[in-house]
N, C-alpha and C. Protein backbone atom coordinates (compact mmCIF):
# COMPACT_ATOMS: atom_id res chain seq x y z
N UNK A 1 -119.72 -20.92 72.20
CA UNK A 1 -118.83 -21.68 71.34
C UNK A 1 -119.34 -21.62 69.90
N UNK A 2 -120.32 -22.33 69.50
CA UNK A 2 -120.79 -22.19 68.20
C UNK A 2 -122.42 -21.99 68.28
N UNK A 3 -122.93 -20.91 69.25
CA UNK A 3 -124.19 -20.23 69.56
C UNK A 3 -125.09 -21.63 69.55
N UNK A 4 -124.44 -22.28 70.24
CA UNK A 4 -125.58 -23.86 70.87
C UNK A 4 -125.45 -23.44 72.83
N UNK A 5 -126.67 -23.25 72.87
CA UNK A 5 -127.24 -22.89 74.27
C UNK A 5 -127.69 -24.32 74.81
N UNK A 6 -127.77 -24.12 76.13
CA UNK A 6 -128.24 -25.00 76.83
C UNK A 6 -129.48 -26.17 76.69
N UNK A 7 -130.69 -25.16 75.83
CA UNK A 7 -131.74 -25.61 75.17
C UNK A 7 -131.10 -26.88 73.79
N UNK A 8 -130.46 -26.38 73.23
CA UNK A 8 -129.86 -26.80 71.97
C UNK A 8 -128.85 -28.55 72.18
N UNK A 9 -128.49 -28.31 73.04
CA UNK A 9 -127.45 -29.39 74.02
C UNK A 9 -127.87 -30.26 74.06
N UNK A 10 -129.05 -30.50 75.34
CA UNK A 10 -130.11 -31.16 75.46
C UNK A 10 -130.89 -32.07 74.25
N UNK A 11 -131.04 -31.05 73.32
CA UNK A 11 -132.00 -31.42 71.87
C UNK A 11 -131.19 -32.65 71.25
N UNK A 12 -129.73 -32.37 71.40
CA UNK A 12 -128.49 -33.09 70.64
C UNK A 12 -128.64 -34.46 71.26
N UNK A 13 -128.35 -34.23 72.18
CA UNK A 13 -128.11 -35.44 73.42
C UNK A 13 -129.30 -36.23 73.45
N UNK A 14 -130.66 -36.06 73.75
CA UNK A 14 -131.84 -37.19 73.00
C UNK A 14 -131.83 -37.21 71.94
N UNK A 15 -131.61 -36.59 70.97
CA UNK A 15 -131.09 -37.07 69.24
C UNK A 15 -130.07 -38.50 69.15
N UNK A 16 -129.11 -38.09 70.04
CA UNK A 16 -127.88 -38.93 70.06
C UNK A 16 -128.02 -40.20 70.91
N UNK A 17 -129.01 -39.87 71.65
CA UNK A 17 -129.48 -41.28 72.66
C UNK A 17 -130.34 -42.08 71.75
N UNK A 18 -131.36 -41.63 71.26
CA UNK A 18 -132.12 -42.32 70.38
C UNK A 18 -131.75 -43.39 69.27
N UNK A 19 -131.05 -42.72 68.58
CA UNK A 19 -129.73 -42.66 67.35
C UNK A 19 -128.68 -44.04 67.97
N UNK A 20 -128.02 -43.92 68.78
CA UNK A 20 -126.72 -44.93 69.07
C UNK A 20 -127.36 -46.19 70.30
N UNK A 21 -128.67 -44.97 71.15
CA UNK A 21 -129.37 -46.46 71.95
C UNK A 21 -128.12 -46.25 73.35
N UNK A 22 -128.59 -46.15 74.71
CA UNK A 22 -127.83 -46.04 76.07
C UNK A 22 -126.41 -47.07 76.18
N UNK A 23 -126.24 -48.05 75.46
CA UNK A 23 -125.56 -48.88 75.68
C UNK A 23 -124.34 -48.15 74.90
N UNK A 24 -124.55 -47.90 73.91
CA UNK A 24 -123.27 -46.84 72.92
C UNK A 24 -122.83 -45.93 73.24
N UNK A 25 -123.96 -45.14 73.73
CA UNK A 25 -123.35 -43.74 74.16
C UNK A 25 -122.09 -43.12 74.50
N UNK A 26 -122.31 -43.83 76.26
CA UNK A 26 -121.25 -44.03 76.74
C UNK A 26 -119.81 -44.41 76.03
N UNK A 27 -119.71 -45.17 75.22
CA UNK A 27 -118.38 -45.41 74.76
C UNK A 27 -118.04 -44.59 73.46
N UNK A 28 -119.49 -44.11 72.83
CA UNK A 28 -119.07 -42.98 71.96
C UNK A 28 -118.39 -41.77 72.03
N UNK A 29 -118.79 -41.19 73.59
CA UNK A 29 -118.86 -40.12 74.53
C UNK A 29 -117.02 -39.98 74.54
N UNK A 30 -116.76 -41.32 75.21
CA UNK A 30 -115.63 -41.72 75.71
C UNK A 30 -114.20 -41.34 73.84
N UNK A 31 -114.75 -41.85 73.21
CA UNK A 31 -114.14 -42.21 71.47
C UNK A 31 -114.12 -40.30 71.10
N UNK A 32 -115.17 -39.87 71.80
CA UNK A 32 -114.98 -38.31 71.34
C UNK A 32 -114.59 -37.65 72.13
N UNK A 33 -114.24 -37.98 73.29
CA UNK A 33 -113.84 -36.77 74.27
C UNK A 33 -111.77 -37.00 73.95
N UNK A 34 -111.21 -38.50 73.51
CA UNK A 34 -109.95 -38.71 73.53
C UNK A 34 -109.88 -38.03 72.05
N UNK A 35 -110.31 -38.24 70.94
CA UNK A 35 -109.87 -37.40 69.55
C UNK A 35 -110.27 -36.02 69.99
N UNK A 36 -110.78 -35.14 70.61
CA UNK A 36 -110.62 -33.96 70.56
C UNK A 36 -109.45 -33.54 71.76
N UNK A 37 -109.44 -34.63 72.58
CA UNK A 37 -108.27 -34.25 73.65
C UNK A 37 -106.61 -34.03 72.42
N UNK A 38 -106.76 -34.73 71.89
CA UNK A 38 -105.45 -35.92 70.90
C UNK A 38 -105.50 -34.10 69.68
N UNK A 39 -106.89 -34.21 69.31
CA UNK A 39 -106.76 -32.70 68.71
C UNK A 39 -105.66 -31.46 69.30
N UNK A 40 -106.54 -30.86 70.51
CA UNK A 40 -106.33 -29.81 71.18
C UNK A 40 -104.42 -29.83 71.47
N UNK A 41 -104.08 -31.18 71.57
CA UNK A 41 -102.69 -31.51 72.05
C UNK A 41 -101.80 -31.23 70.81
N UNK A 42 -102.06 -32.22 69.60
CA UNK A 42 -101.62 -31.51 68.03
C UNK A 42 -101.66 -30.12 68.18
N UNK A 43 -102.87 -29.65 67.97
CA UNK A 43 -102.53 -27.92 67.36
C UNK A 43 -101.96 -27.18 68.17
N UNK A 44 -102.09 -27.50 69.54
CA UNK A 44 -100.39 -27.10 70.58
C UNK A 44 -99.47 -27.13 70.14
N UNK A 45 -98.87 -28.42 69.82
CA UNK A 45 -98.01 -28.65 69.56
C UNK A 45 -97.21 -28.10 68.44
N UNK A 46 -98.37 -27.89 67.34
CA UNK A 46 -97.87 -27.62 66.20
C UNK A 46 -97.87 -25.66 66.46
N UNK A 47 -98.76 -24.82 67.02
CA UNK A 47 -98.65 -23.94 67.67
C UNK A 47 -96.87 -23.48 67.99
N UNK A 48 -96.52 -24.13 69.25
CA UNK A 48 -95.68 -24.15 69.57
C UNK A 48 -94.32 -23.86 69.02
N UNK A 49 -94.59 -25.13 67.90
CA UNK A 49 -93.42 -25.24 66.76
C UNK A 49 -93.14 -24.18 65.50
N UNK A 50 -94.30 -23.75 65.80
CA UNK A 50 -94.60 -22.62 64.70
C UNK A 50 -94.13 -21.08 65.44
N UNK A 51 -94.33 -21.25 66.90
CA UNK A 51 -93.78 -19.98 67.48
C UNK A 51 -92.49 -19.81 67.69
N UNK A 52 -92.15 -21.19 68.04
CA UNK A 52 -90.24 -21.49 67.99
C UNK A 52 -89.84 -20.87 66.69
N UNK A 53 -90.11 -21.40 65.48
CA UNK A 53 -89.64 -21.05 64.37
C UNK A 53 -89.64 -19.62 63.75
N UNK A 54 -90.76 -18.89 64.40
CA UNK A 54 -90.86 -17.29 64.16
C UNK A 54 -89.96 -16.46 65.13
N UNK A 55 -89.53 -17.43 66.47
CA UNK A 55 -89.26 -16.29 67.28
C UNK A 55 -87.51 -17.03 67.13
N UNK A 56 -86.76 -17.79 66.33
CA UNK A 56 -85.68 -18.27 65.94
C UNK A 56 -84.71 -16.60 65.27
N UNK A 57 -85.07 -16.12 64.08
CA UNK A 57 -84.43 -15.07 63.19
C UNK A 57 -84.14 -13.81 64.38
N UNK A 58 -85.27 -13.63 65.48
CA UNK A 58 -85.03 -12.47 66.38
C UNK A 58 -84.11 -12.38 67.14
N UNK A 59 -83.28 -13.48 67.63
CA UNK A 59 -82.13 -13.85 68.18
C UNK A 59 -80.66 -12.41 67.74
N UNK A 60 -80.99 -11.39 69.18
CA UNK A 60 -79.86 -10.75 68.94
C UNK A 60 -77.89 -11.46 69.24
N UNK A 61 -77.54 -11.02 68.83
CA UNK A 61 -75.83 -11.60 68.62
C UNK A 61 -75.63 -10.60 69.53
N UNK A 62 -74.69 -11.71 70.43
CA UNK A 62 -74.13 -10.72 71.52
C UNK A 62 -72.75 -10.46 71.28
N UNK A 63 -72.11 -10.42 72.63
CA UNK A 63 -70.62 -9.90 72.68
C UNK A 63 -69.37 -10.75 72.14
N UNK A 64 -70.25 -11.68 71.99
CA UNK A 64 -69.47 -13.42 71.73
C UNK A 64 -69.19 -13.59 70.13
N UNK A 65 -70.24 -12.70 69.55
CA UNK A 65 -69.98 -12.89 68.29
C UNK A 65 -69.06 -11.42 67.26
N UNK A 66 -68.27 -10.63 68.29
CA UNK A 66 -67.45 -9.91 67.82
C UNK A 66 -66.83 -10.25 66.47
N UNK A 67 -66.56 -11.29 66.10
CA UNK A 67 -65.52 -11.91 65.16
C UNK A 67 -65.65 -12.59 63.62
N UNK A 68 -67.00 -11.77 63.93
CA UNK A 68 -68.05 -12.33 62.74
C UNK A 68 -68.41 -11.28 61.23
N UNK A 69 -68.37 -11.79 60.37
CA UNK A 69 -68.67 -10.79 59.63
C UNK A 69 -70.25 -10.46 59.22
N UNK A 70 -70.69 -9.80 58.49
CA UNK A 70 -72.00 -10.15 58.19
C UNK A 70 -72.68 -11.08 58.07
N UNK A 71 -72.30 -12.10 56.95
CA UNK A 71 -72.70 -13.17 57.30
C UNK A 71 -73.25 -14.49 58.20
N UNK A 72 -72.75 -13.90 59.25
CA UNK A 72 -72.69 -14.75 60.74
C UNK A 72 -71.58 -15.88 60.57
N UNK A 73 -70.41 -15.59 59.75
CA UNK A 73 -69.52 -16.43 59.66
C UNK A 73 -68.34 -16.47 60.49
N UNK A 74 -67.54 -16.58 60.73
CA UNK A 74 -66.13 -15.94 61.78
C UNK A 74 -65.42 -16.03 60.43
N UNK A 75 -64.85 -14.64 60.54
CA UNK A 75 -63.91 -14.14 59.80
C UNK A 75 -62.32 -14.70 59.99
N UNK A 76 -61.09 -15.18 58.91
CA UNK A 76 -60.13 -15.40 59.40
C UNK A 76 -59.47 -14.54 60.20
N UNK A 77 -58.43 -15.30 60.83
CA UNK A 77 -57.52 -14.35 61.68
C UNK A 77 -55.87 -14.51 60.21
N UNK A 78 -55.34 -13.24 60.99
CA UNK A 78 -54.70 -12.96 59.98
C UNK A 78 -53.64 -14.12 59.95
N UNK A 79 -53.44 -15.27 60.77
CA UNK A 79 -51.95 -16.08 61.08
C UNK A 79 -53.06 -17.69 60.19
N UNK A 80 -54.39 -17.52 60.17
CA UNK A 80 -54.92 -18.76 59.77
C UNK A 80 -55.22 -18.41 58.15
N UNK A 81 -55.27 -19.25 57.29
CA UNK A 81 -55.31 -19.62 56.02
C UNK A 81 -56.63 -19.42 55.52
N UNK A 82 -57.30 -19.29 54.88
CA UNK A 82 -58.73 -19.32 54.71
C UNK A 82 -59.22 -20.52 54.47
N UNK A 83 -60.67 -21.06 54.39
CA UNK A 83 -60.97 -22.01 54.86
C UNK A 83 -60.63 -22.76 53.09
N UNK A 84 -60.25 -24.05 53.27
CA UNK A 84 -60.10 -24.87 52.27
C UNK A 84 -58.96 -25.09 51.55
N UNK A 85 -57.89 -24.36 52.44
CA UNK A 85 -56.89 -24.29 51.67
C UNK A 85 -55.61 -24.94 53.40
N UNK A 86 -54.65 -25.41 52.80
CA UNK A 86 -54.07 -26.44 53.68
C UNK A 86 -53.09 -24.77 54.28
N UNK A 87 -52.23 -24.92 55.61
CA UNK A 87 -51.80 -24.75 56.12
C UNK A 87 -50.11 -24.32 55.88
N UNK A 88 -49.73 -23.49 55.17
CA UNK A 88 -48.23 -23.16 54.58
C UNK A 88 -48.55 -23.42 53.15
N UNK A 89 -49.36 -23.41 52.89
CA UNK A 89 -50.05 -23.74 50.83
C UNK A 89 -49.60 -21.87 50.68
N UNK A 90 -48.84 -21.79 49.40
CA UNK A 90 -48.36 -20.77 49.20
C UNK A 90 -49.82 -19.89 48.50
N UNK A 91 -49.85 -19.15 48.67
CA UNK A 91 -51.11 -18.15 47.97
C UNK A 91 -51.08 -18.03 46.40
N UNK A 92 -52.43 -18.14 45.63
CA UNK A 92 -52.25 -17.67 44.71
C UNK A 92 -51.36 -16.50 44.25
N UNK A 93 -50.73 -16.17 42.97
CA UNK A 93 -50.17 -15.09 42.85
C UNK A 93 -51.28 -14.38 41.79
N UNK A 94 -51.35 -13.01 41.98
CA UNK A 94 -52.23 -12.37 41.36
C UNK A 94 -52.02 -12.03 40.01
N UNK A 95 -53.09 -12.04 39.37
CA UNK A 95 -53.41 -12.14 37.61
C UNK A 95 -52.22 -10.77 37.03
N UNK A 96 -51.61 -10.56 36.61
CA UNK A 96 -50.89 -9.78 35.96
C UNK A 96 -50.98 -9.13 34.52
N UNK A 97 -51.02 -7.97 33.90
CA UNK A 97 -51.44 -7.72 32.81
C UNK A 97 -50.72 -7.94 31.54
N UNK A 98 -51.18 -8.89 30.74
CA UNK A 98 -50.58 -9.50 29.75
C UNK A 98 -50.53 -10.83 29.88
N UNK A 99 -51.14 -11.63 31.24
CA UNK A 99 -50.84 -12.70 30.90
C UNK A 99 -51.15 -13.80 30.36
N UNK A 100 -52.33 -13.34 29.68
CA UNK A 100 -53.06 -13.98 28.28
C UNK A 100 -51.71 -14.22 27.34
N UNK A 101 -51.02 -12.90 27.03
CA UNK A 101 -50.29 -13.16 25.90
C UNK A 101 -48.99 -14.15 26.90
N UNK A 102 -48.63 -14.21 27.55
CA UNK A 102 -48.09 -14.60 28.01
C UNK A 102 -47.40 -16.65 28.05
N UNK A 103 -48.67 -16.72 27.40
CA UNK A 103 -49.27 -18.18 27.30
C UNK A 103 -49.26 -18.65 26.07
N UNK A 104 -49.13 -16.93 24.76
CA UNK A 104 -48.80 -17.56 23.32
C UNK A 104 -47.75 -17.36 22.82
N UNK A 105 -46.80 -17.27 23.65
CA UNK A 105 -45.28 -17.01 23.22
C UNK A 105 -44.51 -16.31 24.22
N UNK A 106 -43.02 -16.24 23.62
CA UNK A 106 -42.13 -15.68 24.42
C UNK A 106 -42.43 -14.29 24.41
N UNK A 107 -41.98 -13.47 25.49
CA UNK A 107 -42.07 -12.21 25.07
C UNK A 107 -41.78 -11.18 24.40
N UNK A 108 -42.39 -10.09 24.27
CA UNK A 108 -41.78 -9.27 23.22
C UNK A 108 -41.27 -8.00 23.68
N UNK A 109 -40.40 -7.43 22.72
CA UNK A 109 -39.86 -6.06 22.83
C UNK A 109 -40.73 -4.74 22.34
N UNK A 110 -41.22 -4.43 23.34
CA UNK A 110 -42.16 -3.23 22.92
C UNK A 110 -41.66 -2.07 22.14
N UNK A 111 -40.06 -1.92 21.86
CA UNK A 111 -39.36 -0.88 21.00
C UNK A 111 -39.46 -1.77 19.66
N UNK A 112 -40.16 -2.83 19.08
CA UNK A 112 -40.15 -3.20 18.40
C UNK A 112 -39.18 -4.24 17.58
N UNK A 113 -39.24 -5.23 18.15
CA UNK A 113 -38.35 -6.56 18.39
C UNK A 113 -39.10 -7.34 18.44
């Protein structure tokens, strides 16, 4: 684990008896074995959540999503309206050339009128 041998263990453990005294030990023992349990369970967890989230984007699109455009959006169908706009709402009509001038007067006679 962290090159502490059997010899080394031992050394700790009458260090730590001496130090806290037989009556502590025990409940120290107890105070460190639940925060590293409570540890090991977190970085699972968070593990976990971290593998969900990488292995989320790999998700191939199956047969179901025929209807989709790039985006991963569903594309209209040709009888539905596009989104945001009400239902028999007549369509824009498209920009026409001139119709700037269109807006500063009546029109004119291009033979010169």
């Amino acid at each position: 684990m962290f090159g502490i041998g059997f010899p080394e263990l031992i050394v700790i453990l009458v260090v730590a008896l001496l130090v806290f005294g037989p009556a502590k030990l025990p409940e120290l023992a107890r105070s460190l074995g639940r925060g590293l349990a409570e540890f090991r369970r977190a970085s699972s967890d968070l593990r976990q959540s971290l593998n969900e989230a990488v292995e989320e984007p790999r998700i191939q699109p199956s047969d179901e999503s025929a209807g989709t455009s790039a985006g991963g959006t569903p594309e209209p169908k040709a009888d539905q309206p596009p989104a945001g706009e009400e239902p028999g709402a007549k369509p824009p009509e498209p920009a026409r050339e001139g119709a700037a001038d269109a807006a500063s007067g009546p029109p004119r006679d291009p033979a010169g009128g």
